[in-house]
N, C-alpha and C. Protein backbone atom coordinates (compact mmCIF):
# COMPACT_ATOMS: atom_id res chain seq x y z
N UNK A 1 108.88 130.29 122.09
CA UNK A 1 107.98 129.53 122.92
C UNK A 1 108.52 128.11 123.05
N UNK A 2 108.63 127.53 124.09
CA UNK A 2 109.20 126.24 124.51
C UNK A 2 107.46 125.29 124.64
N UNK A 3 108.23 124.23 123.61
CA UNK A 3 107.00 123.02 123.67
C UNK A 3 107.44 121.97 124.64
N UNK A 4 106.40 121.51 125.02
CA UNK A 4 106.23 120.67 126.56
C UNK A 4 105.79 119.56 125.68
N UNK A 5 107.36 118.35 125.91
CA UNK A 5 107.38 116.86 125.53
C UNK A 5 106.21 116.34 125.56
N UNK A 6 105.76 115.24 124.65
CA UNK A 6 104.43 114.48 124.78
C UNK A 6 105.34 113.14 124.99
N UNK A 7 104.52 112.12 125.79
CA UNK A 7 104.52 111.23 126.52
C UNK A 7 103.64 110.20 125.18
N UNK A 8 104.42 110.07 124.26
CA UNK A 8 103.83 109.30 123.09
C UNK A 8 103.00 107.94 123.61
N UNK A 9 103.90 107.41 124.92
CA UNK A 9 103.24 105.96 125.25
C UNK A 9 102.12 105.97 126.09
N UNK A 10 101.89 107.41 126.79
CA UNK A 10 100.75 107.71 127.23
C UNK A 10 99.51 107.79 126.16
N UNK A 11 100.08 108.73 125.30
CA UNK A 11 98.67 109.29 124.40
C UNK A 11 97.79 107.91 123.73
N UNK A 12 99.32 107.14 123.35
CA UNK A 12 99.16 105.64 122.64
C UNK A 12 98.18 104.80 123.54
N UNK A 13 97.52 104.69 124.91
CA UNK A 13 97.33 104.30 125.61
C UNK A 13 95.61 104.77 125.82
N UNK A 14 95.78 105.80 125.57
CA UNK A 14 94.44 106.85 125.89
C UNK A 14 93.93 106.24 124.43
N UNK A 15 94.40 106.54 123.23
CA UNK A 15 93.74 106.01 122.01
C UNK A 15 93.42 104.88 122.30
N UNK A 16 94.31 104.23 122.39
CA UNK A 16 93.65 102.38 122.64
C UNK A 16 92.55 101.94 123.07
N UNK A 17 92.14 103.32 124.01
CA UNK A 17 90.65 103.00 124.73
C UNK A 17 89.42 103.07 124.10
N UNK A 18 89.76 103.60 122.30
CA UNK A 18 88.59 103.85 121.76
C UNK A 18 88.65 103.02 120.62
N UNK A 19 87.39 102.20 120.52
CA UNK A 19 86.83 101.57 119.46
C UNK A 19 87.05 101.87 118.15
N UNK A 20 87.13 103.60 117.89
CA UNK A 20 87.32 103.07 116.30
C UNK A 20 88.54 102.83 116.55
N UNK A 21 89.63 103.91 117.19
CA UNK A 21 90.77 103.72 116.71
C UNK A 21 91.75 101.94 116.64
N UNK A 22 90.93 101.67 117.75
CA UNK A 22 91.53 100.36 117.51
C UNK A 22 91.00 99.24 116.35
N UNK A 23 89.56 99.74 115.87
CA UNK A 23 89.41 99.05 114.65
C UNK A 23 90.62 99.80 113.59
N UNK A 24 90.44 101.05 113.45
CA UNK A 24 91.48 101.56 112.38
C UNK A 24 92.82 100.79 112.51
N UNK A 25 93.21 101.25 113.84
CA UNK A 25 94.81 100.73 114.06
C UNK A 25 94.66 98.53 113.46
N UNK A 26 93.73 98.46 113.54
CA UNK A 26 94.09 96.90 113.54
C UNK A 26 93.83 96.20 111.58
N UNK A 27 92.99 97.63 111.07
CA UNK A 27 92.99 97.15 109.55
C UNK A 27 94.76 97.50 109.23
N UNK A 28 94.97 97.76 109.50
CA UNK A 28 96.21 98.28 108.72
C UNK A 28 97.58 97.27 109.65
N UNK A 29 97.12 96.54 110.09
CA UNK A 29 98.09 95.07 110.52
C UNK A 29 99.36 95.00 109.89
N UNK A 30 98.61 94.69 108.60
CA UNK A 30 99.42 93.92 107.56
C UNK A 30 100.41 94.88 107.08
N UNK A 31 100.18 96.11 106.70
CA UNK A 31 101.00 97.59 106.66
C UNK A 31 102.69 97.44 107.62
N UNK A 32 101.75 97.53 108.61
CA UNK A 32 102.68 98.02 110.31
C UNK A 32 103.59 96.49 109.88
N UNK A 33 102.78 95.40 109.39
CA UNK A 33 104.11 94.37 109.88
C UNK A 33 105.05 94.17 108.70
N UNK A 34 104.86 94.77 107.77
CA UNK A 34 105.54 94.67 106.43
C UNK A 34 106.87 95.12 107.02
N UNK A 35 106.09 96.69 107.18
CA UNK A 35 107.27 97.87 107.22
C UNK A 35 107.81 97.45 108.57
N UNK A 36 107.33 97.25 109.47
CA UNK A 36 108.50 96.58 111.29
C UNK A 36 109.33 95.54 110.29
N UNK A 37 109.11 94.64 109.45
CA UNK A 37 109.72 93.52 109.10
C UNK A 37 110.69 93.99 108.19
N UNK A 38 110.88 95.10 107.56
CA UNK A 38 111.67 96.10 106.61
C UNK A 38 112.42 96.56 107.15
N UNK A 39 112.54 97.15 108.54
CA UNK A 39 112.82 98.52 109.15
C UNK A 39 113.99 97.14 109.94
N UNK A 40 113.34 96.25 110.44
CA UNK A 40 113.96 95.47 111.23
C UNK A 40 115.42 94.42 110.27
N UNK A 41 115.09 93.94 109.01
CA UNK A 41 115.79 93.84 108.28
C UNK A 41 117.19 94.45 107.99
N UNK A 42 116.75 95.93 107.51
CA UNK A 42 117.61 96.91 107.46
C UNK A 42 118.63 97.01 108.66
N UNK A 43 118.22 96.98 109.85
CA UNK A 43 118.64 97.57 111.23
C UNK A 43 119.36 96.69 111.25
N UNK A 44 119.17 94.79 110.90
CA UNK A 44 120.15 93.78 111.75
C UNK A 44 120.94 93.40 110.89
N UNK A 45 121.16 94.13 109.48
CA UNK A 45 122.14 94.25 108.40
C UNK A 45 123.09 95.39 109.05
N UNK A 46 122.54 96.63 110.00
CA UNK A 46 123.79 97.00 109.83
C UNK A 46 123.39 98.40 108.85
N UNK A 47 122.61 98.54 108.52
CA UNK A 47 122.63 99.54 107.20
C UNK A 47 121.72 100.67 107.25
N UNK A 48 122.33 102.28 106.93
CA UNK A 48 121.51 103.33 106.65
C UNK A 48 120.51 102.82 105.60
N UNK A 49 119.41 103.71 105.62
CA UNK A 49 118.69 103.75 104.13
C UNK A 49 119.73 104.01 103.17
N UNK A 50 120.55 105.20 103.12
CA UNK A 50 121.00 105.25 102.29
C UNK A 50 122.24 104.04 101.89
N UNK A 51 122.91 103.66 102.21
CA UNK A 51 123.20 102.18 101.90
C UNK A 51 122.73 101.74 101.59
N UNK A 52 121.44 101.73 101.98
CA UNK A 52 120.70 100.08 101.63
C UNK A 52 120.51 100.50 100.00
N UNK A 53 119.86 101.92 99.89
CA UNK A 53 119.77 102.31 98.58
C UNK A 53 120.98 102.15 97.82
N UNK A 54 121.69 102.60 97.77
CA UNK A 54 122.85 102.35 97.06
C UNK A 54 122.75 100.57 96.68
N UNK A 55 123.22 99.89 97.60
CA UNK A 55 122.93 98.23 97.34
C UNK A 55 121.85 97.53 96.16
N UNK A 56 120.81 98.37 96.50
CA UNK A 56 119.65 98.19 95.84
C UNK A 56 119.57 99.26 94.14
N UNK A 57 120.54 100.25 93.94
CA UNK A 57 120.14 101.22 93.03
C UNK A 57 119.35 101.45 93.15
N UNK A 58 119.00 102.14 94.23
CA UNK A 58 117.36 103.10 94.03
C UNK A 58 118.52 104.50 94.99
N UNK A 59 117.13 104.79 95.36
CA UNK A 59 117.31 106.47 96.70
C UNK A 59 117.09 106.22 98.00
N UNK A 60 117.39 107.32 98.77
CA UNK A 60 117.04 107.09 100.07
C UNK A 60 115.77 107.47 100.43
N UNK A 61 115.08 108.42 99.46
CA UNK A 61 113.51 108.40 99.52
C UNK A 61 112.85 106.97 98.89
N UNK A 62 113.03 106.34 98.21
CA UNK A 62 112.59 104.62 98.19
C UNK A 62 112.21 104.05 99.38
N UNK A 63 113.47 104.30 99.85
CA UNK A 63 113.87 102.88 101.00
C UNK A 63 112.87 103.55 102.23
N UNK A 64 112.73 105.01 102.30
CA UNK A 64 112.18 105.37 103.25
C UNK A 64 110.62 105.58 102.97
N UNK A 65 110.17 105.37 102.00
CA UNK A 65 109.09 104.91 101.09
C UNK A 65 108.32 103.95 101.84
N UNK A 66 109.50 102.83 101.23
CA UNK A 66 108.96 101.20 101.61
C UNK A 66 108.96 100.89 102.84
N UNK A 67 109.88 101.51 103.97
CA UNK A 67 109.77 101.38 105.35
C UNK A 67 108.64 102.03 106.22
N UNK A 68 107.84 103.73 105.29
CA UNK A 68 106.83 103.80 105.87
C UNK A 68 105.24 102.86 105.88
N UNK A 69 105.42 101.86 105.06
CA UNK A 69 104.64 101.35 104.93
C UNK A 69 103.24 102.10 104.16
N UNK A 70 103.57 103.18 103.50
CA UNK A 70 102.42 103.29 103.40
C UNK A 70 102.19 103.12 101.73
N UNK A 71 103.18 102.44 101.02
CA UNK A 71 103.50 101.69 99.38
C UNK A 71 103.42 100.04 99.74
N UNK A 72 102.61 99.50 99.05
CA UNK A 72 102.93 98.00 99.05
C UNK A 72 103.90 97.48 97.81
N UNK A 73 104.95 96.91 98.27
CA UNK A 73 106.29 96.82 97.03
C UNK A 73 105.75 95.59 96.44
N UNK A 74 106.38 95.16 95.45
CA UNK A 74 106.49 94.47 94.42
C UNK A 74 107.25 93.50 95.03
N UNK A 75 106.78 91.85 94.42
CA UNK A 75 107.64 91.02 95.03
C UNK A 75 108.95 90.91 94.34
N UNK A 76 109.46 91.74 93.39
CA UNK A 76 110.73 91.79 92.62
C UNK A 76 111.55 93.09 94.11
N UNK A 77 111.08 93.67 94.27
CA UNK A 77 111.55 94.57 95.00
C UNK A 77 111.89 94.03 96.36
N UNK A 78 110.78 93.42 96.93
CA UNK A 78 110.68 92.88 98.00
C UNK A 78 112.31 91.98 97.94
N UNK A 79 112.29 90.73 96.76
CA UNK A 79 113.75 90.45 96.56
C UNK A 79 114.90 91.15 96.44
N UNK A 80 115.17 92.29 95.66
CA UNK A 80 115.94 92.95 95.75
C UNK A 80 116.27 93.48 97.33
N UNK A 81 115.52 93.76 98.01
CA UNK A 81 115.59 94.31 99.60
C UNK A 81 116.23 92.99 100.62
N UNK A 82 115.52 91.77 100.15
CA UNK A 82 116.33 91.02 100.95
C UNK A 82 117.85 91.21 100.06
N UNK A 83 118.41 90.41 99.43
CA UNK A 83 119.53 90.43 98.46
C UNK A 83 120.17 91.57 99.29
N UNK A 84 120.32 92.89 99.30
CA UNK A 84 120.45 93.99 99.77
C UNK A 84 121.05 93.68 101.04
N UNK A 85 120.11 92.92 101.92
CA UNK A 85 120.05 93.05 103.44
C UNK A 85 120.70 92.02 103.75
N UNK A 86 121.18 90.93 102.89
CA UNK A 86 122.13 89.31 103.43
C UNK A 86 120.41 88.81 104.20
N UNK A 87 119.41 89.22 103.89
CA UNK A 87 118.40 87.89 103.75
C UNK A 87 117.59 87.20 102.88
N UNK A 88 116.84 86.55 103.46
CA UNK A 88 115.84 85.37 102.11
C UNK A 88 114.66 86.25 102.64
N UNK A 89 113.79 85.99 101.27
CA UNK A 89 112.56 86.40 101.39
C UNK A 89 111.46 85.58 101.29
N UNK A 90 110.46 85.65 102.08
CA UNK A 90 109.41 84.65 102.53
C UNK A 90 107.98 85.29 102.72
N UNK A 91 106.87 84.40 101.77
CA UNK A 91 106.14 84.42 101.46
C UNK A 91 105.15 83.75 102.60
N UNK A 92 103.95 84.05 103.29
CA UNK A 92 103.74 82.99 103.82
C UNK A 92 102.01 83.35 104.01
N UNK A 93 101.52 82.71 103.81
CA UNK A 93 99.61 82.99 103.95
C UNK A 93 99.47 82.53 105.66
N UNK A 94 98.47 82.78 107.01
CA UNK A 94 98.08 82.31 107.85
C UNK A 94 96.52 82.55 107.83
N UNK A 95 96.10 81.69 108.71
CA UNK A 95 94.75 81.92 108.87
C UNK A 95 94.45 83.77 109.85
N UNK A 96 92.95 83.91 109.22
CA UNK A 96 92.46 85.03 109.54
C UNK A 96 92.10 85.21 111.16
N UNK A 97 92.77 86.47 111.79
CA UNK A 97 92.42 85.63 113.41
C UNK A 97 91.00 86.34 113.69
N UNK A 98 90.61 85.45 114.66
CA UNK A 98 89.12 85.18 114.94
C UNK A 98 88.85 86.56 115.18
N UNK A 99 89.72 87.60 116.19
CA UNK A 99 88.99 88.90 116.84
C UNK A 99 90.15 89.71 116.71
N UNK A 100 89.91 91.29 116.67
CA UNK A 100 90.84 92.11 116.91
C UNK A 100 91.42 91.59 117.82
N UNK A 101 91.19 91.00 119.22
CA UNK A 101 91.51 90.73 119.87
C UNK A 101 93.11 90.12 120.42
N UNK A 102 92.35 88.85 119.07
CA UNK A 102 93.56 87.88 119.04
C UNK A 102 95.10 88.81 118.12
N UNK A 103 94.65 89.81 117.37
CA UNK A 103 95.55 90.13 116.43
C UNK A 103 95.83 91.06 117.45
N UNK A 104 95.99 91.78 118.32
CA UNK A 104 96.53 92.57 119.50
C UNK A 104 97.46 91.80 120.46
N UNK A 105 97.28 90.65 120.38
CA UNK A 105 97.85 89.67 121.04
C UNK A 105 99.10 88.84 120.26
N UNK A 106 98.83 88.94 119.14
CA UNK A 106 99.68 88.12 118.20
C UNK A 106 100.96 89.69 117.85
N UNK A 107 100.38 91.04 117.87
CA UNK A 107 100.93 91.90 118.15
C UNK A 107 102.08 91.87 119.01
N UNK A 108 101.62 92.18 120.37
CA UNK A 108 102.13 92.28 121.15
C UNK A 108 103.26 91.30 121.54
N UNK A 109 103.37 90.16 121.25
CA UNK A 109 103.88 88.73 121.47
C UNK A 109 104.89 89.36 120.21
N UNK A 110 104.53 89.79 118.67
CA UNK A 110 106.11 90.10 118.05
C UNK A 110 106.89 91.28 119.11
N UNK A 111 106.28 92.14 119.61
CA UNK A 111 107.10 93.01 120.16
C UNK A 111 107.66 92.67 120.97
N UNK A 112 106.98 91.88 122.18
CA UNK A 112 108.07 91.14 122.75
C UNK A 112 109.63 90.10 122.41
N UNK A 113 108.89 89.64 121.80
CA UNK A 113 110.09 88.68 121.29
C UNK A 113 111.50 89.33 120.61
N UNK A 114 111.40 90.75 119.93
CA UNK A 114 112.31 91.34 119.58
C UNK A 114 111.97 92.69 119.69
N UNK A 115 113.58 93.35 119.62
CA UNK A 115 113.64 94.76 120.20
C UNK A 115 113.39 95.59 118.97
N UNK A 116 113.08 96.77 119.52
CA UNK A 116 112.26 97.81 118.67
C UNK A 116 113.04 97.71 117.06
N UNK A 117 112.08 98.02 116.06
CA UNK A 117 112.33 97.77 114.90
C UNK A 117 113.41 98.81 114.43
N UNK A 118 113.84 99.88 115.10
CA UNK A 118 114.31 101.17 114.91
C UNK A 118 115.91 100.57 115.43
N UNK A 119 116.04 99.99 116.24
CA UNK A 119 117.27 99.48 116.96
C UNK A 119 117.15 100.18 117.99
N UNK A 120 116.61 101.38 118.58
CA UNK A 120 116.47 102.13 119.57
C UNK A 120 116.12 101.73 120.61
């Protein structure tokens, strides 16, 4: 039986229209920007997971661990990953934004500014 492609940026689009999901999609912010900020790291080093693992002494289930975002690492680790990647690692608190709203916006504005976290 032949499966008929899904149009991911469609479906992504149709969800958006509903309230919870966009409350769900917007608790988990901080998740999505860890791991884009991981994934993106990795990518402008140049480096498989498995490299990166190696660099780091861990595995390539680690690295693909910490890139799903769904482990919050250790700030020893977090160092080790920059070190790894030829970057610095940065800590930084901002204020809480006022509305989902604004954090859809502050979203969208990283995606613009740089290309997909995948290199793709």
């Amino acid at each position: 039986m032949k499966r008929k492609p899904v149009a991911t940026a469609r479906i992504f689009a149709e969800w958006r229209t509903d309230p919870a999901y966009l409350a769900a999609y917007d608790a988990l912010d901080e998740e999505f920007s860890l791991a884009e900020s991981l994934i993106r790291a990795r990518s402008e080093a140049a480096l498989t997971q498995d490299q990166l693992a190696k660099r780091m002494g861990t595995t390539q289930a680690a690295i693909a661990r910490l890139e799903s975002g769904k482990s919050l690492p250790s700030t020893r680790t977090l160092q080790r990953f920059a070190a790894a990647t030829g970057t610095r690692l940065r800590i930084a608190f901002a204020p809480i934004a006022s509305s989902s709203a604004s954090k859809r916006r502050a979203r969208a504005k990283r995606q613009k500014e740089g290309a997909s976290p995948t290199g793709s």
